[in-house]
N, C-alpha and C. Protein backbone atom coordinates (compact mmCIF):
# COMPACT_ATOMS: atom_id res chain seq x y z
N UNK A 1 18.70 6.96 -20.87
CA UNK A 1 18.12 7.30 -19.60
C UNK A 1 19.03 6.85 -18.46
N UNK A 2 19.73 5.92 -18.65
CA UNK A 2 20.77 5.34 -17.29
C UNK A 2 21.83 6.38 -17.44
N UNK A 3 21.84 7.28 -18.33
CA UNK A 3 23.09 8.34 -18.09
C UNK A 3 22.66 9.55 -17.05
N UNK A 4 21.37 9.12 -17.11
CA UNK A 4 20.94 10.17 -16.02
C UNK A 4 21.00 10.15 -14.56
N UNK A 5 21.27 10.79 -13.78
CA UNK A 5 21.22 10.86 -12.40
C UNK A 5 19.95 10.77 -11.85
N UNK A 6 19.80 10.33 -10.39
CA UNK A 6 18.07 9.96 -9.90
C UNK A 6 17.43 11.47 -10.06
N UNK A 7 17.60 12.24 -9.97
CA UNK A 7 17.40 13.77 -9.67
C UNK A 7 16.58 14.13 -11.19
N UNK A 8 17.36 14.25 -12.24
CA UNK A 8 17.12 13.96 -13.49
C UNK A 8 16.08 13.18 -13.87
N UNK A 9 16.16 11.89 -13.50
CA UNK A 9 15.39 10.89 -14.02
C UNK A 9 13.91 11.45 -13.28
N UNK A 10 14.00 11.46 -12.31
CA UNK A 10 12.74 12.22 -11.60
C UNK A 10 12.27 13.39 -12.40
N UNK A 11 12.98 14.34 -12.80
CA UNK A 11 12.28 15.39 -13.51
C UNK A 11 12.15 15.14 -14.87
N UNK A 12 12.80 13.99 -15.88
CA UNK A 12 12.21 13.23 -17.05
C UNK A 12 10.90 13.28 -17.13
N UNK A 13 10.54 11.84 -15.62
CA UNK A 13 9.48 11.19 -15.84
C UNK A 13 8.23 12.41 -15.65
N UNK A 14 8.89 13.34 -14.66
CA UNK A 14 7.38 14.38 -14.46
C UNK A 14 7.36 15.57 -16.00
N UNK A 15 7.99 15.34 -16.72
CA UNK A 15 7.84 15.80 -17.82
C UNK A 15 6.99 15.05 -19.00
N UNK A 16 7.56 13.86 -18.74
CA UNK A 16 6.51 12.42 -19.53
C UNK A 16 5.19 13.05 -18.91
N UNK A 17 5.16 12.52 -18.03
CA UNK A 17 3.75 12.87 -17.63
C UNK A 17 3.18 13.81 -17.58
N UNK A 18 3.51 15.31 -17.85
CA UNK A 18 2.57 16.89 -17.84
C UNK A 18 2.34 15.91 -19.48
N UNK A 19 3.71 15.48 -20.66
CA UNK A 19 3.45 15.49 -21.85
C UNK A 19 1.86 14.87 -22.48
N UNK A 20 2.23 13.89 -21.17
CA UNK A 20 0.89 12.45 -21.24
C UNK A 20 -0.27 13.02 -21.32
N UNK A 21 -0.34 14.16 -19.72
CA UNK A 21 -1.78 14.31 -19.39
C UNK A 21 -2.10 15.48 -20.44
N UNK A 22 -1.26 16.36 -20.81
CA UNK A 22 -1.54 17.32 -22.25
C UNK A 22 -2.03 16.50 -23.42
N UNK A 23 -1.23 15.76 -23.58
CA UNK A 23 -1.79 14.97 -24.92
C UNK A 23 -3.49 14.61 -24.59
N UNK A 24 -3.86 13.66 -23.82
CA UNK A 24 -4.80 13.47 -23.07
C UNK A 24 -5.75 14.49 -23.33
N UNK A 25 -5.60 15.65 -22.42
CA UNK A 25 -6.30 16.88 -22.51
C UNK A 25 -6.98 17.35 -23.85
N UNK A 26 -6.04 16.93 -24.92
CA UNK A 26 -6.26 17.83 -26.21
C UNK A 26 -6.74 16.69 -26.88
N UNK A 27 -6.56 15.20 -26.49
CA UNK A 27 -7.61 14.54 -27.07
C UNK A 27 -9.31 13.86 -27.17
N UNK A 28 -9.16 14.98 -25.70
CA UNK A 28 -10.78 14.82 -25.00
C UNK A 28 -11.17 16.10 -25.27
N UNK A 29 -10.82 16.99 -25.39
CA UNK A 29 -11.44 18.01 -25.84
C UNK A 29 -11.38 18.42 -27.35
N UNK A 30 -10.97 17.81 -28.15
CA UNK A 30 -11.09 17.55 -29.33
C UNK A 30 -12.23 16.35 -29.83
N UNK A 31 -12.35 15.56 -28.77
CA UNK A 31 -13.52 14.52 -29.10
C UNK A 31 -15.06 14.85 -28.77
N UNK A 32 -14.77 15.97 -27.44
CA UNK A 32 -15.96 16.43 -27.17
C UNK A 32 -16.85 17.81 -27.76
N UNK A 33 -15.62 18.39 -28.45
CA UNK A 33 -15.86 19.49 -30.02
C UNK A 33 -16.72 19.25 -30.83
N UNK A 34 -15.81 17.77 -31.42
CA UNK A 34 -16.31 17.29 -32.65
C UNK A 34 -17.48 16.79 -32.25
N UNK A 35 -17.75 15.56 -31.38
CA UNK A 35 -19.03 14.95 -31.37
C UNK A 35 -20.20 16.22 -30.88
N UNK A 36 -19.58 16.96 -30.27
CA UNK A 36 -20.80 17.86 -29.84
C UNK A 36 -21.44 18.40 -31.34
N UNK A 37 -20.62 19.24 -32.18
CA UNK A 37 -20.48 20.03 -33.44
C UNK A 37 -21.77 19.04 -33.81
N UNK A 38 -21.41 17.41 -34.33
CA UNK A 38 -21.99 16.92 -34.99
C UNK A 38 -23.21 15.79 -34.55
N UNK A 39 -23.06 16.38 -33.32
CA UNK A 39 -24.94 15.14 -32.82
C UNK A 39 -25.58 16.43 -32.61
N UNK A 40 -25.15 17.63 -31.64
CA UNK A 40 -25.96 17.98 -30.63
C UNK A 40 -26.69 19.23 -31.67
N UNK A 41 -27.96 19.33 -32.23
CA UNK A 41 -28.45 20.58 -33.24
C UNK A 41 -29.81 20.88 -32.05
N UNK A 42 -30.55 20.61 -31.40
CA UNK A 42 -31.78 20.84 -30.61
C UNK A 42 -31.60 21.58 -29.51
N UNK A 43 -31.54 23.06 -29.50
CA UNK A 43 -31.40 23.29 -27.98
C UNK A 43 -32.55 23.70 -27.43
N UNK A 44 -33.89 23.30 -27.29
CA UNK A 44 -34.86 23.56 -26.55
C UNK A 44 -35.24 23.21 -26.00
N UNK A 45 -34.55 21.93 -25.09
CA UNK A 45 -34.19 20.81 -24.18
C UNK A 45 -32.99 21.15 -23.64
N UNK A 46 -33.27 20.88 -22.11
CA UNK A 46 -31.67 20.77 -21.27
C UNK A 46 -31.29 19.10 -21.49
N UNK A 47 -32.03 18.20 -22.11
CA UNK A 47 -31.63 17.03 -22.28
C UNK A 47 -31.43 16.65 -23.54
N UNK A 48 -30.57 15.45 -23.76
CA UNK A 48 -30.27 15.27 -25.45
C UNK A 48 -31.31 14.69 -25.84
N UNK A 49 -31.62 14.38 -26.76
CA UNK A 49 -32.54 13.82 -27.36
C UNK A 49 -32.05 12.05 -27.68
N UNK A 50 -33.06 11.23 -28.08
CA UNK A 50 -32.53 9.54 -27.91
C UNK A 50 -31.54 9.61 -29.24
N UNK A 51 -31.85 10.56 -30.41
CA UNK A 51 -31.11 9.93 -31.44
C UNK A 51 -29.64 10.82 -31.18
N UNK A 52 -29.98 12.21 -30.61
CA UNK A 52 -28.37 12.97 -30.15
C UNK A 52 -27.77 11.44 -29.47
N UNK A 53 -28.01 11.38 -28.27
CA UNK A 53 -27.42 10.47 -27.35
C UNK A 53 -26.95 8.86 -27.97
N UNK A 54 -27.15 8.47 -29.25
CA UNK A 54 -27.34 7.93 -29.69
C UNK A 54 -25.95 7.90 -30.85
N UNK A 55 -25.95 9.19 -30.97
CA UNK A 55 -25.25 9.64 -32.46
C UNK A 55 -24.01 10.25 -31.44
N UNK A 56 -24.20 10.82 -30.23
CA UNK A 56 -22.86 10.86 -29.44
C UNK A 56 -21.88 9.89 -28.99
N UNK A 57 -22.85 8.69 -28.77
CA UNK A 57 -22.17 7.35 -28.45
C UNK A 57 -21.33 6.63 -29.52
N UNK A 58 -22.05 6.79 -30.98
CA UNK A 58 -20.86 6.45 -31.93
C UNK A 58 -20.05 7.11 -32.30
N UNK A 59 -20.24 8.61 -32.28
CA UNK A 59 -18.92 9.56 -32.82
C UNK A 59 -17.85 9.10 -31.65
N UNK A 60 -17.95 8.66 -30.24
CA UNK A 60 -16.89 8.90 -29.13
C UNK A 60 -16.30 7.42 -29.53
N UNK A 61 -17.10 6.39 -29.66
CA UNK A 61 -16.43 5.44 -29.85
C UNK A 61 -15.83 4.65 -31.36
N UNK A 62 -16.30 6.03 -32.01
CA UNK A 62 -15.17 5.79 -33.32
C UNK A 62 -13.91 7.10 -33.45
N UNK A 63 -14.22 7.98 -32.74
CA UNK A 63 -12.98 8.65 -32.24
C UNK A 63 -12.26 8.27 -31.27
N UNK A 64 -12.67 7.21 -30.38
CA UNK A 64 -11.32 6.52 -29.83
C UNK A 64 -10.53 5.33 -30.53
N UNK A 65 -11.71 4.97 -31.40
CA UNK A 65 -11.14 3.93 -31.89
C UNK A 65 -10.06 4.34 -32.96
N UNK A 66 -10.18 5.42 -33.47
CA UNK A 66 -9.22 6.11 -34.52
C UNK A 66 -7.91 6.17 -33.87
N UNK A 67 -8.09 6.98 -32.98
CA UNK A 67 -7.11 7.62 -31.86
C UNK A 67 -6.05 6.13 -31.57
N UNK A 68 -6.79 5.22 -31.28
CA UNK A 68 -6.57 4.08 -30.82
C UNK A 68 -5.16 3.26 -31.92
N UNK A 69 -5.59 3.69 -33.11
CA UNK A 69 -5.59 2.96 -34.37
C UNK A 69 -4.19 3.53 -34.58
N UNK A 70 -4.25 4.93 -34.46
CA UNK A 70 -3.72 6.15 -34.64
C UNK A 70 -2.15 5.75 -34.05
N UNK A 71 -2.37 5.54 -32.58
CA UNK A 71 -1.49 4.99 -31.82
C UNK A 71 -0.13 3.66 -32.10
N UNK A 72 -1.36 2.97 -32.51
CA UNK A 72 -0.54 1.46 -32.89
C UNK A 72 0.29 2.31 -33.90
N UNK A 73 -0.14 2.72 -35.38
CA UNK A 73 0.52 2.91 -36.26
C UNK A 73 1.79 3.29 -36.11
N UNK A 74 1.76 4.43 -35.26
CA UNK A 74 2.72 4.84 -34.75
C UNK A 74 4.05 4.57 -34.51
N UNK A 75 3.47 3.53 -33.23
CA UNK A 75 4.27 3.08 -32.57
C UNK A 75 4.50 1.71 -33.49
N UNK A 76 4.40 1.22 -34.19
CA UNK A 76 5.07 0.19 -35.36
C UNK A 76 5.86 0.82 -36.19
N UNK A 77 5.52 2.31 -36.35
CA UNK A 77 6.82 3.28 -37.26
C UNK A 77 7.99 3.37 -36.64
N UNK A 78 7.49 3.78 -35.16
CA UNK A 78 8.51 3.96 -34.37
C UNK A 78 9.64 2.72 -34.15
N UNK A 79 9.25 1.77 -34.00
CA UNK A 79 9.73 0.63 -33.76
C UNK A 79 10.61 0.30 -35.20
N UNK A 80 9.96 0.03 -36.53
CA UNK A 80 11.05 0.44 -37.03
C UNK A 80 11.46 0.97 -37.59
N UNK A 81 11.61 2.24 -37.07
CA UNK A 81 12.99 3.08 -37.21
C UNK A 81 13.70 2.92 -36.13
N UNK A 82 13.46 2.35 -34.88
CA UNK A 82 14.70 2.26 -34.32
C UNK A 82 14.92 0.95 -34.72
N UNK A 83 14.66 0.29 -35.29
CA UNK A 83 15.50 -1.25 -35.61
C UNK A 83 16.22 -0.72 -36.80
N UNK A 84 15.71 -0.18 -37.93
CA UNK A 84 16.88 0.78 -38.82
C UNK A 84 18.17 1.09 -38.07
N UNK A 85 18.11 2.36 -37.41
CA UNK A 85 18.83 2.52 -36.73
C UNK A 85 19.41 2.03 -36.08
N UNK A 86 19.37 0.89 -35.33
CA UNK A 86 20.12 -0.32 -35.03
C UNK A 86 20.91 -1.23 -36.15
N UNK A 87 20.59 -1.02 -37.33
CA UNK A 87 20.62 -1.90 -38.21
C UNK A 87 20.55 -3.30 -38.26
N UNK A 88 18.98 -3.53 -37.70
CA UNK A 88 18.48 -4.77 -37.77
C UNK A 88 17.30 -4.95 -38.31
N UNK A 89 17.42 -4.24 -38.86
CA UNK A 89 15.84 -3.94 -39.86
C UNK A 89 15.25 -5.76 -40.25
């Protein structure tokens, strides 16, 4: 990144970030799919019901927590392989 010029580096980071808020995007609307798919079955109510609302609250907070999980892993792969690549494994 220091080989880059300010000009550059500016249009990097606004690329990071469309990447960020896409990722983002597709992981809230993938959470709100699924948990919908699998709490919400009653539609003869404009309101959820206690056990929907109930059963929405754990699907979101075990799909972040995955997501979450998901992340670390990751980024401990990532890490080393670049220490491989360094050869400091």
């Amino acid at each position: 990144m220091d080989q880059l010029n300010y000009k550059e580096q500016q249009e990097f980071q606004k690329i990071v970030e469309q990447k960020q808020m896409n990722d983002f995007m597709r992981l809230y609307t993938n959470l709100v799919d699924r948990c919908f798919n699998d709490c919400v079955n009653d539609f003869t109510s404009n309101k959820l019901t206690s056990r929907e609302q109930s059963c929405l609250n754990k699907c979101a907070e075990k799909f972040l927590k995955h997501s979450e999980r998901v992340g670390l892993v990751f980024q401990e792969q990532n890490q080393l392989l670049m220490n491989q690549m360094r050869g400091t494994q």
